[in-house]
C-alpha atoms as a PDB file:
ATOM      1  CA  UNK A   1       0.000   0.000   0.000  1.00  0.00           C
ATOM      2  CA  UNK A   2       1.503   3.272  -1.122  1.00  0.00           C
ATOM      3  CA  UNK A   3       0.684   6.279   1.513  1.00  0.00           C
ATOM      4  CA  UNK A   4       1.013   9.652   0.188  1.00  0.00           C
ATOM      5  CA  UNK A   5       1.356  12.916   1.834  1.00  0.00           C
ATOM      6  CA  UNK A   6       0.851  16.787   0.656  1.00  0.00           C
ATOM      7  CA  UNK A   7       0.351  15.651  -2.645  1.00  0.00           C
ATOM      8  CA  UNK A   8      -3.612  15.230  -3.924  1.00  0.00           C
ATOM      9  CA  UNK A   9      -4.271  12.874  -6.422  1.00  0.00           C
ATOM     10  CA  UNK A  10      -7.471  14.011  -7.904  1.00  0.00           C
ATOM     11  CA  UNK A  11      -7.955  14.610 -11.534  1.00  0.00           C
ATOM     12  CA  UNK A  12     -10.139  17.847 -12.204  1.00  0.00           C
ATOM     13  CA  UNK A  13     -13.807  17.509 -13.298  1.00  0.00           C
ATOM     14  CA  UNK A  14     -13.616  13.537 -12.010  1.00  0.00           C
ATOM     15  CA  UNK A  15     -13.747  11.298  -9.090  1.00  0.00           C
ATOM     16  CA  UNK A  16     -11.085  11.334  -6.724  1.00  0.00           C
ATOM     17  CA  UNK A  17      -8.378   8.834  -7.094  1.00  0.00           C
ATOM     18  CA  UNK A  18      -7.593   8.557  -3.271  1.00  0.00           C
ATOM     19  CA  UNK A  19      -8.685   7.960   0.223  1.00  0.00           C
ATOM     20  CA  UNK A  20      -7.763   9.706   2.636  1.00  0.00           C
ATOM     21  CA  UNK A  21      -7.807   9.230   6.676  1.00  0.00           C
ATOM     22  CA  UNK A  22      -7.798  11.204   9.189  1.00  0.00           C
ATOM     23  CA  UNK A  23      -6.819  10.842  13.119  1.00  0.00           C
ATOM     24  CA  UNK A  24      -5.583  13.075  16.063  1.00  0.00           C
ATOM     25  CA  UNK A  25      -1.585  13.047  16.339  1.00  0.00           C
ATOM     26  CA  UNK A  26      -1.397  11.601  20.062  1.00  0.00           C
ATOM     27  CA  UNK A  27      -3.958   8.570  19.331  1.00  0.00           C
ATOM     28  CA  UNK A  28      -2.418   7.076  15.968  1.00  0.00           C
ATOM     29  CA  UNK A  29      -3.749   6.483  12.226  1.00  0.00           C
ATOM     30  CA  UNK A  30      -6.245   3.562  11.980  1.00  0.00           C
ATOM     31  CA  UNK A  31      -7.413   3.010  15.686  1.00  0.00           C
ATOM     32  CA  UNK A  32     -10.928   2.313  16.064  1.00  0.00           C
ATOM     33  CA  UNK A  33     -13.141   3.091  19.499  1.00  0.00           C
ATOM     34  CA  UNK A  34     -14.792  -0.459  18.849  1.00  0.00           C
ATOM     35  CA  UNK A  35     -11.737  -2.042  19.705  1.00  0.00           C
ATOM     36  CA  UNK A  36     -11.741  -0.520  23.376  1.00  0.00           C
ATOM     37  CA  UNK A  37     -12.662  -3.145  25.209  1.00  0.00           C
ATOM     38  CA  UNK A  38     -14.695  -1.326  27.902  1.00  0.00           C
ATOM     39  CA  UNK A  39     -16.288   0.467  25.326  1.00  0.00           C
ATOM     40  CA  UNK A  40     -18.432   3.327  26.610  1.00  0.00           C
ATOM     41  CA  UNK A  41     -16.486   3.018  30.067  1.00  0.00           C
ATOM     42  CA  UNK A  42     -12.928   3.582  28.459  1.00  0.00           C
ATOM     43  CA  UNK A  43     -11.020   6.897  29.575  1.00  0.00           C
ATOM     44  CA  UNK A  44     -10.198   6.831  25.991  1.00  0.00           C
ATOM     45  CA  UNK A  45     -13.608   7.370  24.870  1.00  0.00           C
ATOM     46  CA  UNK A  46     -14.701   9.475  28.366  1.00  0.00           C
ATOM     47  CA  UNK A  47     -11.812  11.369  26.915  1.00  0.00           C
ATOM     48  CA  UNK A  48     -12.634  12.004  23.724  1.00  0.00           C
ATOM     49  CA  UNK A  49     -16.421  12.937  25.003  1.00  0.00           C
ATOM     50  CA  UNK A  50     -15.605  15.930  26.505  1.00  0.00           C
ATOM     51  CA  UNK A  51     -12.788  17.247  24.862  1.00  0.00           C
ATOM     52  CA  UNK A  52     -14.636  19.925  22.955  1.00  0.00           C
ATOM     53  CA  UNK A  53     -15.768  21.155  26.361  1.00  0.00           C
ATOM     54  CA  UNK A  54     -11.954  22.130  26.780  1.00  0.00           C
ATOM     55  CA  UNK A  55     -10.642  22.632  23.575  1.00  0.00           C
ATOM     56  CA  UNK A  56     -12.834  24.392  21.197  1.00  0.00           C
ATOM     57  CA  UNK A  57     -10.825  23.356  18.404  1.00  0.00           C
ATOM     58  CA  UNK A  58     -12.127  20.066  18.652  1.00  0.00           C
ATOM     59  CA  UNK A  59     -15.564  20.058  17.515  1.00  0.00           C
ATOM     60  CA  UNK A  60     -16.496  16.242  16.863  1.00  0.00           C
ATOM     61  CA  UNK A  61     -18.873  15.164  19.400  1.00  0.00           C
ATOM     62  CA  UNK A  62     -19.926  11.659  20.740  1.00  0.00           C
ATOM     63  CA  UNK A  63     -23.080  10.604  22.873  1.00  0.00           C
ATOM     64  CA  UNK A  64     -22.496   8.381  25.694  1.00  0.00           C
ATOM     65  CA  UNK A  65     -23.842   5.344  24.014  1.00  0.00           C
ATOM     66  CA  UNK A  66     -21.798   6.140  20.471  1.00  0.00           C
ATOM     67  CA  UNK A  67     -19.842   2.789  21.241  1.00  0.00           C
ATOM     68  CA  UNK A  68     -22.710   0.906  21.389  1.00  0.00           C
ATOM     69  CA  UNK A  69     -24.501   2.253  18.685  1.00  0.00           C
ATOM     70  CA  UNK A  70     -21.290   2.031  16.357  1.00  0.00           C
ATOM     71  CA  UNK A  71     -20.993  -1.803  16.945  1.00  0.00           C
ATOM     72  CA  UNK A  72     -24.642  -2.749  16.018  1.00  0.00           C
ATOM     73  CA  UNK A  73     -24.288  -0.801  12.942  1.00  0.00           C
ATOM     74  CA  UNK A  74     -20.799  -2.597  12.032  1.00  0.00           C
ATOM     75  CA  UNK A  75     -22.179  -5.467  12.223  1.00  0.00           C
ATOM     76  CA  UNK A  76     -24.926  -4.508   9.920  1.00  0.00           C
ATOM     77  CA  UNK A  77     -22.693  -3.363   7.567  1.00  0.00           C
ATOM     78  CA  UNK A  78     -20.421  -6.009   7.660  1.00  0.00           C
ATOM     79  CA  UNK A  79     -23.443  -8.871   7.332  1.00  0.00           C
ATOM     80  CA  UNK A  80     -24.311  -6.170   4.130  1.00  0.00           C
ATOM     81  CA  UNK A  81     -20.544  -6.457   3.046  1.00  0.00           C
ATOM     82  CA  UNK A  82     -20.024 -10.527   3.012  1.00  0.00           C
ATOM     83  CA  UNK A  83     -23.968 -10.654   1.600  1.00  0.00           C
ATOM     84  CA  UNK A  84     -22.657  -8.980  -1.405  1.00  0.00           C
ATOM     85  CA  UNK A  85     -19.352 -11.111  -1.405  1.00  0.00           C
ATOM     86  CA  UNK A  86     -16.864  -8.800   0.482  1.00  0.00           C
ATOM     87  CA  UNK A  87     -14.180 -10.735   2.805  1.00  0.00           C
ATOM     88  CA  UNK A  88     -13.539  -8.620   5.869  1.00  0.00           C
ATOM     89  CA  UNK A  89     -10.429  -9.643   8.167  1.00  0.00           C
ATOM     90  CA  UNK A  90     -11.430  -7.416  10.844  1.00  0.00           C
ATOM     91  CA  UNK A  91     -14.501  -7.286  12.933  1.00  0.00           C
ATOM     92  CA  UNK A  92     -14.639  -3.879  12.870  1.00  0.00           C
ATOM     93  CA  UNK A  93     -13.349  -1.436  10.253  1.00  0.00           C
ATOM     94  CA  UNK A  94     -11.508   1.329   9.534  1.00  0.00           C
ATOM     95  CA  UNK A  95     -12.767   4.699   7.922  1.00  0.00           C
ATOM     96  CA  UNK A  96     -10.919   7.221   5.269  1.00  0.00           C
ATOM     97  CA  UNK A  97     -13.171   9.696   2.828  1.00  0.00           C
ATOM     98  CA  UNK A  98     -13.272   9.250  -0.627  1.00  0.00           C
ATOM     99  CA  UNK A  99     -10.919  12.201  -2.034  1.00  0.00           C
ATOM    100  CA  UNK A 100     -10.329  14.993   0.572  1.00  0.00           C
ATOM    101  CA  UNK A 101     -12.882  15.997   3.210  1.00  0.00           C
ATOM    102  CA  UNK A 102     -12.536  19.760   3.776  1.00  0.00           C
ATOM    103  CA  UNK A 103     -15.155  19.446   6.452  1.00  0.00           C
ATOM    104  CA  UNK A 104     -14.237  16.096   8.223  1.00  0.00           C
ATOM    105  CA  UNK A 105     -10.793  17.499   8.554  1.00  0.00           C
ATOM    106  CA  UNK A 106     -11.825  20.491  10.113  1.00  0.00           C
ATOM    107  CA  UNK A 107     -13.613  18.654  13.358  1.00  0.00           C
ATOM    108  CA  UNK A 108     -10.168  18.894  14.999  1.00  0.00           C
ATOM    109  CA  UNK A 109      -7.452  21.671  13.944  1.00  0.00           C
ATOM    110  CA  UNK A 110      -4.975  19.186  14.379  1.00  0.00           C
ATOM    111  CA  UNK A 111      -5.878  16.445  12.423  1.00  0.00           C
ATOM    112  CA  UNK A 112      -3.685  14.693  10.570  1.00  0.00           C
ATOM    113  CA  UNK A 113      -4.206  12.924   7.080  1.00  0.00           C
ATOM    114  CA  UNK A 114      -2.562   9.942   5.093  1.00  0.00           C
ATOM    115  CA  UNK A 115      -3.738   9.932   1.479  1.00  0.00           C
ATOM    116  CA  UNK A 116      -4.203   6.423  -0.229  1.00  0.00           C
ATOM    117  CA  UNK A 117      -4.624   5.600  -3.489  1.00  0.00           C
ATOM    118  CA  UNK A 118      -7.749   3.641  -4.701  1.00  0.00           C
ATOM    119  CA  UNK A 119      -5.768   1.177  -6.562  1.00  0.00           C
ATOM    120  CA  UNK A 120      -3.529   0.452  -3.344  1.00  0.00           C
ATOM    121  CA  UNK A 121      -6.936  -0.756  -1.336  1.00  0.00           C
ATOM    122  CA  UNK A 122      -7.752  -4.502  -1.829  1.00  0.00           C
ATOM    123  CA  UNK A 123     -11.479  -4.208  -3.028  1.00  0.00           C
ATOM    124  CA  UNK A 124     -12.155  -7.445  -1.319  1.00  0.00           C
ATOM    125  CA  UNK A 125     -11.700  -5.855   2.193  1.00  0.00           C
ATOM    126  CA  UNK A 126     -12.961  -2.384   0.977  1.00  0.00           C
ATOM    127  CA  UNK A 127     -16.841  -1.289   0.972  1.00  0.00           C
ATOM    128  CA  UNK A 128     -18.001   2.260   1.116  1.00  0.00           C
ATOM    129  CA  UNK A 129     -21.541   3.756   2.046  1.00  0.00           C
ATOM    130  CA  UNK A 130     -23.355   6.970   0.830  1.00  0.00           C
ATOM    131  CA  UNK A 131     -22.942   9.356   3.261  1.00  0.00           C
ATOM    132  CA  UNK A 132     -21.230   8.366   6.150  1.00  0.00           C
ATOM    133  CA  UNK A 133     -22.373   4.539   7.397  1.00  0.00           C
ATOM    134  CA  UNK A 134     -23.403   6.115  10.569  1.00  0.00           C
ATOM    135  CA  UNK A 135     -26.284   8.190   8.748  1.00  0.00           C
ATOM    136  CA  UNK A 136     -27.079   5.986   6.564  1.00  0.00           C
ATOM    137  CA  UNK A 137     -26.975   2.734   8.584  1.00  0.00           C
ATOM    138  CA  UNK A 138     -29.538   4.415  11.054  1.00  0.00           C
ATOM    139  CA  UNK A 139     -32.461   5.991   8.626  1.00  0.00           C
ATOM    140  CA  UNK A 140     -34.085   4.341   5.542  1.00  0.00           C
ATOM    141  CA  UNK A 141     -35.652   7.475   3.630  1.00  0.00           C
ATOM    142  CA  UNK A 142     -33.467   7.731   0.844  1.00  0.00           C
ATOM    143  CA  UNK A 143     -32.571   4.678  -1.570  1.00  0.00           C
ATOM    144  CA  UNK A 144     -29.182   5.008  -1.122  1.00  0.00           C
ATOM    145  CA  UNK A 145     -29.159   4.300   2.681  1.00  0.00           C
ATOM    146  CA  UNK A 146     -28.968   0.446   4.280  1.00  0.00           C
ATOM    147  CA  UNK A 147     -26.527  -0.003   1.443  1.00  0.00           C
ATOM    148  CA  UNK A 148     -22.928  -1.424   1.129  1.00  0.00           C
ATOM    149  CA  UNK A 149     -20.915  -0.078  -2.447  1.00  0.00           C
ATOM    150  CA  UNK A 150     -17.952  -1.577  -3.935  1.00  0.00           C
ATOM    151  CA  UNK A 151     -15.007   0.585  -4.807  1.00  0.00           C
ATOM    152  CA  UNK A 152     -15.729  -0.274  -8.541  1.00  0.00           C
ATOM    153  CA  UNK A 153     -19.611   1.626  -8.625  1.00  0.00           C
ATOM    154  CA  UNK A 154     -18.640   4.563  -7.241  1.00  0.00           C
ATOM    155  CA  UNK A 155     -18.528   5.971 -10.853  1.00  0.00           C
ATOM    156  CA  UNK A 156     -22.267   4.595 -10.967  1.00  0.00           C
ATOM    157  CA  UNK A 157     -22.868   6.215  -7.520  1.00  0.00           C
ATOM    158  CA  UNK A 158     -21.318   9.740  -8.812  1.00  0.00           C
ATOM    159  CA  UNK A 159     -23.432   9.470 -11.837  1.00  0.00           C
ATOM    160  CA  UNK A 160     -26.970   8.660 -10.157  1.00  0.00           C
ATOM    161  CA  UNK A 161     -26.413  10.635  -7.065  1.00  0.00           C
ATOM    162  CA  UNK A 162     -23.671  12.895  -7.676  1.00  0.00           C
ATOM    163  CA  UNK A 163     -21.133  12.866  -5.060  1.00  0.00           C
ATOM    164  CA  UNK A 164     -21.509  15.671  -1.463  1.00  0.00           C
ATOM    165  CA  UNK A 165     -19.904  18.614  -1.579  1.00  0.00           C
ATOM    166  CA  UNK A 166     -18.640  19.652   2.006  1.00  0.00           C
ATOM    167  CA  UNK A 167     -17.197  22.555   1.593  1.00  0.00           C
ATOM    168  CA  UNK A 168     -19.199  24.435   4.367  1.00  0.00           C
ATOM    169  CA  UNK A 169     -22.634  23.180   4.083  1.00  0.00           C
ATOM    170  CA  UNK A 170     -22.606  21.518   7.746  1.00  0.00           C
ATOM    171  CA  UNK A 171     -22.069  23.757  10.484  1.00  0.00           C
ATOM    172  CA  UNK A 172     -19.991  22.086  13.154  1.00  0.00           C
ATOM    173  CA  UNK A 173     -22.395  23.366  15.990  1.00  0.00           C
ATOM    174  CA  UNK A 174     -25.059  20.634  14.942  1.00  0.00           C
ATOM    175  CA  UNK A 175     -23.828  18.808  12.145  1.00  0.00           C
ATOM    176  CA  UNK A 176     -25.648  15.620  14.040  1.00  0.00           C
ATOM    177  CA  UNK A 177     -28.878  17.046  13.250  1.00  0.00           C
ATOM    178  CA  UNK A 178     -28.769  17.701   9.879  1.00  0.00           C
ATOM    179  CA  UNK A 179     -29.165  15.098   6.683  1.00  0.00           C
ATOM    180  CA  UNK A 180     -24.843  15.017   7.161  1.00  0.00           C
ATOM    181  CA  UNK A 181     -24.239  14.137   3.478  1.00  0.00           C
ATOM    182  CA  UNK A 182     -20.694  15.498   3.315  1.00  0.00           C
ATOM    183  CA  UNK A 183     -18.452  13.038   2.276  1.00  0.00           C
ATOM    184  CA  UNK A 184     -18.404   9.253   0.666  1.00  0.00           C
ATOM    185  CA  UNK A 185     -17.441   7.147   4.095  1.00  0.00           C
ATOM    186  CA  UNK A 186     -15.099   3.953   3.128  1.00  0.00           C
ATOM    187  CA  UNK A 187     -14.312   1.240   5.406  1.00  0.00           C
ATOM    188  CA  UNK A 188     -11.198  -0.947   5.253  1.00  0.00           C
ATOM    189  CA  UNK A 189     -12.022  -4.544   6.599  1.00  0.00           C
ATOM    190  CA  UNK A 190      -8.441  -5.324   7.371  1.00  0.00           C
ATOM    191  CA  UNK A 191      -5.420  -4.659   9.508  1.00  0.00           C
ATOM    192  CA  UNK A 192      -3.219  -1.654   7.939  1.00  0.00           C
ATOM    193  CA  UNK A 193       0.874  -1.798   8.382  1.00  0.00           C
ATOM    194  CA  UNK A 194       2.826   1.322   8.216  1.00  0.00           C
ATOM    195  CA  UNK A 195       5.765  -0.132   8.982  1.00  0.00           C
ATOM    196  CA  UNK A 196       6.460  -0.921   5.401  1.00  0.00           C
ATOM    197  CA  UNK A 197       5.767   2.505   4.465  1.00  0.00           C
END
């Protein structure tokens, strides 16, 4: 897997070419808060609650039963993944955007980003969902949602749907109350080394 930094591989007037994830400096790339085994009870995630009571450059919020919540719908969408013949090698998964999220990056000023390209992710351990999996794991109104995409129909998803736009459309104040359809959420169903990198 090649990882990429600074330098964004997206072709003008088409879909992105990348992936790109992003995590807080002091916690690590590809960590996932459904690995904590005490889940909701984890000074990790008690952590991580309140932050943006303290730092008001963090503005990602969590409710107290997030955890919980995240798990059932991983396991939704990874029944929805193997259905459709995916082979994940983790329980849980890992998230990027597709291309660059202007707005997911800005939840924390200090975010940090690894870019990877599309051809570097192993389609068998890659799905995506249309918004984030979070939205569209928990509401059925639009025909896109309760659904698990393969890297290879995202140029049929751009085409039907078009893809979001995030450039300042969500405030950060109450971004959990509105539709949320800012970015193209994939998850990577397998272990990622850096060491090689």
């Amino acid at each position: 897997m090649q990882l990429t930094s600074g330098c964004p591989l997206f072709r003008r007037n088409s879909l992105p070419t990348f992936a790109s994830h992003y995590y807080l400096p002091e916690i690590g790339p590809f960590r996932s808060l459904s690995d904590l085994p005490e889940g909701s009870r984890s000074p990790v995630f008690k952590d991580l609650l309140l932050r943006h009571k303290r730092d008001p450059r963090y503005r990602r919020r969590y409710g107290p039963d997030y955890i919980d919540k995240r798990r059932m719908i991983e396991s939704e969408l990874r029944e929805r993944f193997i259905e459709r013949g995916g082979m994940p090698c983790r329980k849980t998964p890992f998230y990027m955007t597709l291309g660059e999220s202007t707005w997911f990056n800005g939840l924390n000023e200090s975010h940090k980003e690894l870019l990877i390209p599309l051809n570097d992710l192993d389609p068998k351990t890659t799905s995506l969902t249309f918004p984030d999996s979070y939205v569209a794991f928990t509401r059925p109104d639009k025909p896109y949602y309760k659904k698990v995409y393969f890297l290879h129909e995202i140029e049929h998803l751009w085409v039907k749907y078009s893809l979001p736009r995030d450039a300042g459309l969500v405030p950060y104040e109450s971004y959990w109350k509105t539709d949320f359809e800012v970015y193209v959420e994939i998850q990577i169903w397998a272990d990622i080394n850096l060491d090689n990198q």
